[in-house]
C-alpha atoms as a PDB file:
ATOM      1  CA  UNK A   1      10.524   9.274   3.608  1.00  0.00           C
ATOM      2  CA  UNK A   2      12.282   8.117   6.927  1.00  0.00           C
ATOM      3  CA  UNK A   3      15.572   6.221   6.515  1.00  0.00           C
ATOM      4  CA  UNK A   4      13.846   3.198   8.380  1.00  0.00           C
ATOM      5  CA  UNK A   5      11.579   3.018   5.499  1.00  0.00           C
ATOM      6  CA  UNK A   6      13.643   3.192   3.185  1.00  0.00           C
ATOM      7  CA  UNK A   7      15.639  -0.139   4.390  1.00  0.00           C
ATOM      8  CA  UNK A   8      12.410  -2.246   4.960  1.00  0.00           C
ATOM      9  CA  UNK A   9      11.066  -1.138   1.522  1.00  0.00           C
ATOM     10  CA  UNK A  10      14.264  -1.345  -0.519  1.00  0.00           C
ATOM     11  CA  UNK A  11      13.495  -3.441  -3.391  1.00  0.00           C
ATOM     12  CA  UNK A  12      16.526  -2.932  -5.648  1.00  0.00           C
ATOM     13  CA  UNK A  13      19.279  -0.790  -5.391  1.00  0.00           C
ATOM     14  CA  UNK A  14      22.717  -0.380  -7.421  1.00  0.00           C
ATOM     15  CA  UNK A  15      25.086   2.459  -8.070  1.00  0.00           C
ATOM     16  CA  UNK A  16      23.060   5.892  -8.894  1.00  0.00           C
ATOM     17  CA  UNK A  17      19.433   3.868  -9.039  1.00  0.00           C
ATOM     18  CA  UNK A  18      17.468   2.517  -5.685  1.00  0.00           C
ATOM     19  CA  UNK A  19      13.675   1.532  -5.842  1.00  0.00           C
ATOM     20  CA  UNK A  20      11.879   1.867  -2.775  1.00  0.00           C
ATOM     21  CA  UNK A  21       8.046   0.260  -2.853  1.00  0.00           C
ATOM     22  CA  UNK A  22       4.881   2.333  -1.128  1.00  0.00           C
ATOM     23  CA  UNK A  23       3.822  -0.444   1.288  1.00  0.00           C
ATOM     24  CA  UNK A  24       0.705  -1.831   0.530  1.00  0.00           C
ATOM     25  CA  UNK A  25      -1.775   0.504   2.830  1.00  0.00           C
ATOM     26  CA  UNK A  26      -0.551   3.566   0.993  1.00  0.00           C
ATOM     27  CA  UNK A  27      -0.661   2.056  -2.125  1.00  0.00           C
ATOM     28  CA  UNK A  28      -4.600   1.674  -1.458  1.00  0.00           C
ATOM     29  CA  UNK A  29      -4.598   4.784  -0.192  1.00  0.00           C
ATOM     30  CA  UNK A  30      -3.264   6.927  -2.907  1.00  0.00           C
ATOM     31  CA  UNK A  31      -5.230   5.062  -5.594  1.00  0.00           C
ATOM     32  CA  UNK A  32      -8.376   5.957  -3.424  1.00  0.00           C
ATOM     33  CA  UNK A  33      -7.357   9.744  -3.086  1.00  0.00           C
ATOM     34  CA  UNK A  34      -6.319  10.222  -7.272  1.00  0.00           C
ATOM     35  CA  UNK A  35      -9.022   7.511  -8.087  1.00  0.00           C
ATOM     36  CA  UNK A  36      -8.077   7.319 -11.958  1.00  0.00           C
ATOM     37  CA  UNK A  37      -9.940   4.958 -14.178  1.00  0.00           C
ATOM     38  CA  UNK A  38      -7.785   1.400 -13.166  1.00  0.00           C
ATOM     39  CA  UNK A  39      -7.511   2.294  -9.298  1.00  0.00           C
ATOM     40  CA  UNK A  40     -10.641   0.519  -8.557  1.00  0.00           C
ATOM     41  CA  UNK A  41      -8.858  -2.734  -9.786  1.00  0.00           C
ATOM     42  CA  UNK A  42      -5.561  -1.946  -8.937  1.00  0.00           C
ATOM     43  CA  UNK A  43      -7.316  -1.663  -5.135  1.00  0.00           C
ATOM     44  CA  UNK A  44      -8.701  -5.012  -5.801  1.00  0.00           C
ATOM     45  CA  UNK A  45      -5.878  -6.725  -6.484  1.00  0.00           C
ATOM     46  CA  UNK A  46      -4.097  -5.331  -3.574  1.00  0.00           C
ATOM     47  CA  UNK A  47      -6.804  -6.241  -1.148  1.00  0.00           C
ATOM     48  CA  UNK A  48      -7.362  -9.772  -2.730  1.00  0.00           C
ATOM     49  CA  UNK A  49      -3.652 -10.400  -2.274  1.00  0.00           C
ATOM     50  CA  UNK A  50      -3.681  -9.494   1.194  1.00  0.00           C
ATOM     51  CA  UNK A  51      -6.264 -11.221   1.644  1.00  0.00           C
ATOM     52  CA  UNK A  52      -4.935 -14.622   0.115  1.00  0.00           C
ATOM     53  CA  UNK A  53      -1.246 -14.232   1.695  1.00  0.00           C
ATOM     54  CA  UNK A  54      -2.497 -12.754   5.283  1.00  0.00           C
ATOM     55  CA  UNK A  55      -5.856 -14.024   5.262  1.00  0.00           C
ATOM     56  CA  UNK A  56      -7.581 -10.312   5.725  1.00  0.00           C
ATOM     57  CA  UNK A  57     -11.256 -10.483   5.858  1.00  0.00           C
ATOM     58  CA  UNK A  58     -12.192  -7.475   4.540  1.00  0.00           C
ATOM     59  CA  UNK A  59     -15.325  -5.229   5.343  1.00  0.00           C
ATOM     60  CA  UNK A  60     -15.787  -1.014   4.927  1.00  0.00           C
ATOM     61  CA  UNK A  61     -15.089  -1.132   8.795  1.00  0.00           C
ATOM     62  CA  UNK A  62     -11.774  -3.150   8.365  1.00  0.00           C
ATOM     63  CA  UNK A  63     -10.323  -1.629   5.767  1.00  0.00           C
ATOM     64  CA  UNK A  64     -11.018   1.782   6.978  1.00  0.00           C
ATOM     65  CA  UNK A  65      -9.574   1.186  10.465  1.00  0.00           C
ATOM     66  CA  UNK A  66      -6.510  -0.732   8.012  1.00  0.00           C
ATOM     67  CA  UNK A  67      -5.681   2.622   5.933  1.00  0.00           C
ATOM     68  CA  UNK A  68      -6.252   5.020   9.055  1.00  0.00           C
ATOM     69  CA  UNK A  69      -3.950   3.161  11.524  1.00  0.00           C
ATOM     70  CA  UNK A  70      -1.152   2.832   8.545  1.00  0.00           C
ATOM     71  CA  UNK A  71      -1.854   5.930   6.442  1.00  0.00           C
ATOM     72  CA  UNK A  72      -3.250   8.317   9.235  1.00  0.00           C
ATOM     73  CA  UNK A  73      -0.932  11.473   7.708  1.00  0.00           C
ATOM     74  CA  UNK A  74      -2.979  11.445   4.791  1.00  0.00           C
END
């Protein structure tokens, strides 16, 4: 993880213990590529929330251009 990412995705961080978040593309994205029983609402959630605080319209062509343009090392 870059040092840049870990600023903008601190969440917490005290002495010996710092949580850094996976930003919300790669958090859809690694749920796709395990795809364990709850990913497909875990996924959901994600891309309903997007959708209600960033008013995302979602379609297959949106979201794939989304995860390849933010997750295109995976």
């Amino acid at each position: 993880m870059h040092l840049q990412n870990v600023k903008t995705e601190m969440v917490f961080s005290q002495r010996g213990l710092a949580l850094v978040v996976v930003p919300w593309p790669w958090a859809v994205a690694l749920k796709l590529m395990g795809y364990a029983k709850k990913d497909p609402e875990d996924c959901g959630a994600v891309l309903r929330l997007s959708s209600f605080q960033r008013g995302y319209r979602w379609t297959v062509d949106v979201l794939e251009r989304w995860l390849s343009e933010r997750c295109w090392p995976m």
